[in-house]
C-alpha atoms as a PDB file:
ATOM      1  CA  UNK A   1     -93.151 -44.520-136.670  1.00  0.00           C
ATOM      2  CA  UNK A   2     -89.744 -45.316-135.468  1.00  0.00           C
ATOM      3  CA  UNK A   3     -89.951 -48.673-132.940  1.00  0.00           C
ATOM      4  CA  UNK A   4     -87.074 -48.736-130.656  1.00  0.00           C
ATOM      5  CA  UNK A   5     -85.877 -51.710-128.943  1.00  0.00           C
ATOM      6  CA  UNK A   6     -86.917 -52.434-125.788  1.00  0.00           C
ATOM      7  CA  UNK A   7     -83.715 -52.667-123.901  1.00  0.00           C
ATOM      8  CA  UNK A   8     -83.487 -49.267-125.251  1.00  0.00           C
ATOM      9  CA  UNK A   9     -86.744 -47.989-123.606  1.00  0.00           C
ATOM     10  CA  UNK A  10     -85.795 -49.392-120.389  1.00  0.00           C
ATOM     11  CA  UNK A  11     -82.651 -47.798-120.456  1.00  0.00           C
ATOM     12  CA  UNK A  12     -83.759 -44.410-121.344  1.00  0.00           C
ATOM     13  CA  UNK A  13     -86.632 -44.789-118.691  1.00  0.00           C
ATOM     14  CA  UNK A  14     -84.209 -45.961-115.553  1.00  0.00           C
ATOM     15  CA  UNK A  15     -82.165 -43.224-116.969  1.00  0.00           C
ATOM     16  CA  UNK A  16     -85.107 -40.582-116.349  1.00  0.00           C
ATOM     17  CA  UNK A  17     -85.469 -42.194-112.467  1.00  0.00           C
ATOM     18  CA  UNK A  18     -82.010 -42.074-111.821  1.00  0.00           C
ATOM     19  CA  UNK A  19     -81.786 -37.887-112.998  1.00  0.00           C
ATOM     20  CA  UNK A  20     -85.222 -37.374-111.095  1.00  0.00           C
ATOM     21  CA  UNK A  21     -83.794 -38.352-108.150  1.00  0.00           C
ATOM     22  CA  UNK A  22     -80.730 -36.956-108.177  1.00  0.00           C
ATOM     23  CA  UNK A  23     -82.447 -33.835-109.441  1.00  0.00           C
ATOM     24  CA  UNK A  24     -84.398 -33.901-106.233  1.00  0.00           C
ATOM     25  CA  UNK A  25     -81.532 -33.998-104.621  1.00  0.00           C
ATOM     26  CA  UNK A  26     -79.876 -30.884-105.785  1.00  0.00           C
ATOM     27  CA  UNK A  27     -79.504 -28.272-103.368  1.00  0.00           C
ATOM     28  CA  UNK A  28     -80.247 -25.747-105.672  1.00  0.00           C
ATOM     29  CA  UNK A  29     -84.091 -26.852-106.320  1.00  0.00           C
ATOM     30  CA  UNK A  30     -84.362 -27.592-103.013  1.00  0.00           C
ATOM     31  CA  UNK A  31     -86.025 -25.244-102.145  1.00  0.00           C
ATOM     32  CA  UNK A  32     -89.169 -26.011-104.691  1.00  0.00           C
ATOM     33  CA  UNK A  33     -89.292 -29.302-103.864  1.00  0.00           C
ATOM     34  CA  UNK A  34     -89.502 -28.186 -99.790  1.00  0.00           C
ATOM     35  CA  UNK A  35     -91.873 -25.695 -99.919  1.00  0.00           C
ATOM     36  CA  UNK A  36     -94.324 -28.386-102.030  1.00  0.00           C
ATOM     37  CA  UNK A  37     -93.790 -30.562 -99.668  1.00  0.00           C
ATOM     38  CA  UNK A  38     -94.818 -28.661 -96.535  1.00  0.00           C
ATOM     39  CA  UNK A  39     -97.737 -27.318 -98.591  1.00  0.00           C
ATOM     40  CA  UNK A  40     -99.122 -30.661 -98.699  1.00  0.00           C
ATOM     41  CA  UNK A  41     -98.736 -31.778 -94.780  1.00  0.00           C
ATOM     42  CA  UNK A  42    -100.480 -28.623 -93.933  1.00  0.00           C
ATOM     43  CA  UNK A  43    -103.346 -29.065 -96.467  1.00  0.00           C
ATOM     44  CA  UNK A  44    -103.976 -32.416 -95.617  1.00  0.00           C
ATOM     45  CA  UNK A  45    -104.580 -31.561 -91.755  1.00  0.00           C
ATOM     46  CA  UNK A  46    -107.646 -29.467 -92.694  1.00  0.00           C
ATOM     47  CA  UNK A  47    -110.912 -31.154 -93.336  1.00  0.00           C
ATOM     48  CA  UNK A  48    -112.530 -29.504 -96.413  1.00  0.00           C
ATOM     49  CA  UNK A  49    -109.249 -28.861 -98.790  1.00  0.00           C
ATOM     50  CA  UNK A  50    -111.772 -28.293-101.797  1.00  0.00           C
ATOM     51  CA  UNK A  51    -112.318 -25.043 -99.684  1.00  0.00           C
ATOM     52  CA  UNK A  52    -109.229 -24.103 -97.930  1.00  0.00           C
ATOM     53  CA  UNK A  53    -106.741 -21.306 -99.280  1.00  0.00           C
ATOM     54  CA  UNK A  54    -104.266 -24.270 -98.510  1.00  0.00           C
ATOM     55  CA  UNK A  55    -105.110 -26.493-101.624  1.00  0.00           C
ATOM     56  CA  UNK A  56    -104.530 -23.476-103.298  1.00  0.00           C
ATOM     57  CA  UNK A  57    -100.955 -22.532-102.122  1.00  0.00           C
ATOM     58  CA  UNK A  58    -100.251 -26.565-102.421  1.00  0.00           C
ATOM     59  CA  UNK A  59    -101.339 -26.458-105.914  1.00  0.00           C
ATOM     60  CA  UNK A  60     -99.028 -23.591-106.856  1.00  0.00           C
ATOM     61  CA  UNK A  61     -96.218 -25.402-104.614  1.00  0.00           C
ATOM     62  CA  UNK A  62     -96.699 -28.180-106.748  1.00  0.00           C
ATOM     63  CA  UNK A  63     -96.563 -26.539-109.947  1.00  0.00           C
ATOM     64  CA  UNK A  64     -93.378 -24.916-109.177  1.00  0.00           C
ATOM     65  CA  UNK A  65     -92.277 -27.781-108.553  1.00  0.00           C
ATOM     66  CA  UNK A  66     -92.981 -29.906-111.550  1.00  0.00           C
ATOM     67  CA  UNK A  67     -91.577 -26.954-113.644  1.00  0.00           C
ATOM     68  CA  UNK A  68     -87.935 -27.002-112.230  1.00  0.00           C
ATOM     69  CA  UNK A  69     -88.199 -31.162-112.450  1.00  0.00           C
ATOM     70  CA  UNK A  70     -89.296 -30.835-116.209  1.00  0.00           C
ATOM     71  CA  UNK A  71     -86.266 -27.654-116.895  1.00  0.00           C
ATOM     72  CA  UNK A  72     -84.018 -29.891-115.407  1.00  0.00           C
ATOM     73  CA  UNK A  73     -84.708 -33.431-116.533  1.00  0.00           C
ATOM     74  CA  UNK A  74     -85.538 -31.307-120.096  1.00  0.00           C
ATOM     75  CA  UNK A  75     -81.853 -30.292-119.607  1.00  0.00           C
ATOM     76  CA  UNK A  76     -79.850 -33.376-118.613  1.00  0.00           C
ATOM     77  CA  UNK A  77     -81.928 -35.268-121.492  1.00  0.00           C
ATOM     78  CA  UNK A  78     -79.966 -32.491-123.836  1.00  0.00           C
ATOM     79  CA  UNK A  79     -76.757 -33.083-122.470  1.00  0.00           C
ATOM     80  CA  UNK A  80     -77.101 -36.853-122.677  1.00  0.00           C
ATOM     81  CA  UNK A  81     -78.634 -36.720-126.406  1.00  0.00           C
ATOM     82  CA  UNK A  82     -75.359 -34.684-127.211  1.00  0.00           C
ATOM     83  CA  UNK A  83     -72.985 -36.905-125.808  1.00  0.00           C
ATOM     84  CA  UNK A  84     -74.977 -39.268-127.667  1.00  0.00           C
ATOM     85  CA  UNK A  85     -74.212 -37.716-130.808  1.00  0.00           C
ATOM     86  CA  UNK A  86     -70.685 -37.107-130.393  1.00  0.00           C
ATOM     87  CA  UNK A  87     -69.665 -40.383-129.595  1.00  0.00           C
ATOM     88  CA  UNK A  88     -71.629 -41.299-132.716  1.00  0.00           C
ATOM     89  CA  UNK A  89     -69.960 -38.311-135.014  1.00  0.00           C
ATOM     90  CA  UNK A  90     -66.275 -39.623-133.188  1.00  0.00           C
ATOM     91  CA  UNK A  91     -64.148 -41.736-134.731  1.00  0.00           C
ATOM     92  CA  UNK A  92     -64.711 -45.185-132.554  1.00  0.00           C
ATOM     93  CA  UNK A  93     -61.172 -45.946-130.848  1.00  0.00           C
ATOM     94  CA  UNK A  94     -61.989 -49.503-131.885  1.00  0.00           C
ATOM     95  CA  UNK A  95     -62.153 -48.910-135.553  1.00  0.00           C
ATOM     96  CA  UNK A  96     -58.623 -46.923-135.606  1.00  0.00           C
END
């Protein structure tokens, strides 16, 4: 097992907070993230949500919504990890 350094971690892990949010952000999944949200404030004003077609249509709300946060942050982590590895495959300006 691989043990990376834990500035490492911490940077990796404020760099997942910092896409989330702006991710969230995004007018494109906007949308998601509204809809989820609304959900949830009308759920919560009933008084047996184990029962209520709400909790339901929160739940899917919800799950929509964690899928286009995962795509996303799944995407951005790709980008990043191949910038990664071309500046590593690049001749450092330093060393020329």
């Amino acid at each position: 097992m691989v043990s990376f350094p834990s500035w490492f971690i911490e940077t990796i892990q404020g760099r997942l907070v910092e896409v989330s949010a702006r991710i969230e952000h995004q007018s494109e999944p906007r949308q998601a993230f509204e809809e989820e949200r609304k959900a949830f404030q009308v759920l919560f004003t009933s008084i047996d949500i184990a029962r209520k077609p709400e909790f339901e249509n929160w739940e899917d709300k919800l799950s929509i919504k964690q899928s286009v946060l995962y795509e996303r942050l799944y995407l951005q982590g790709l980008k990043d990890g191949m910038q990664l590895a071309d500046a590593f495959a690049s001749p450092s300006v330093l060393s020329g």
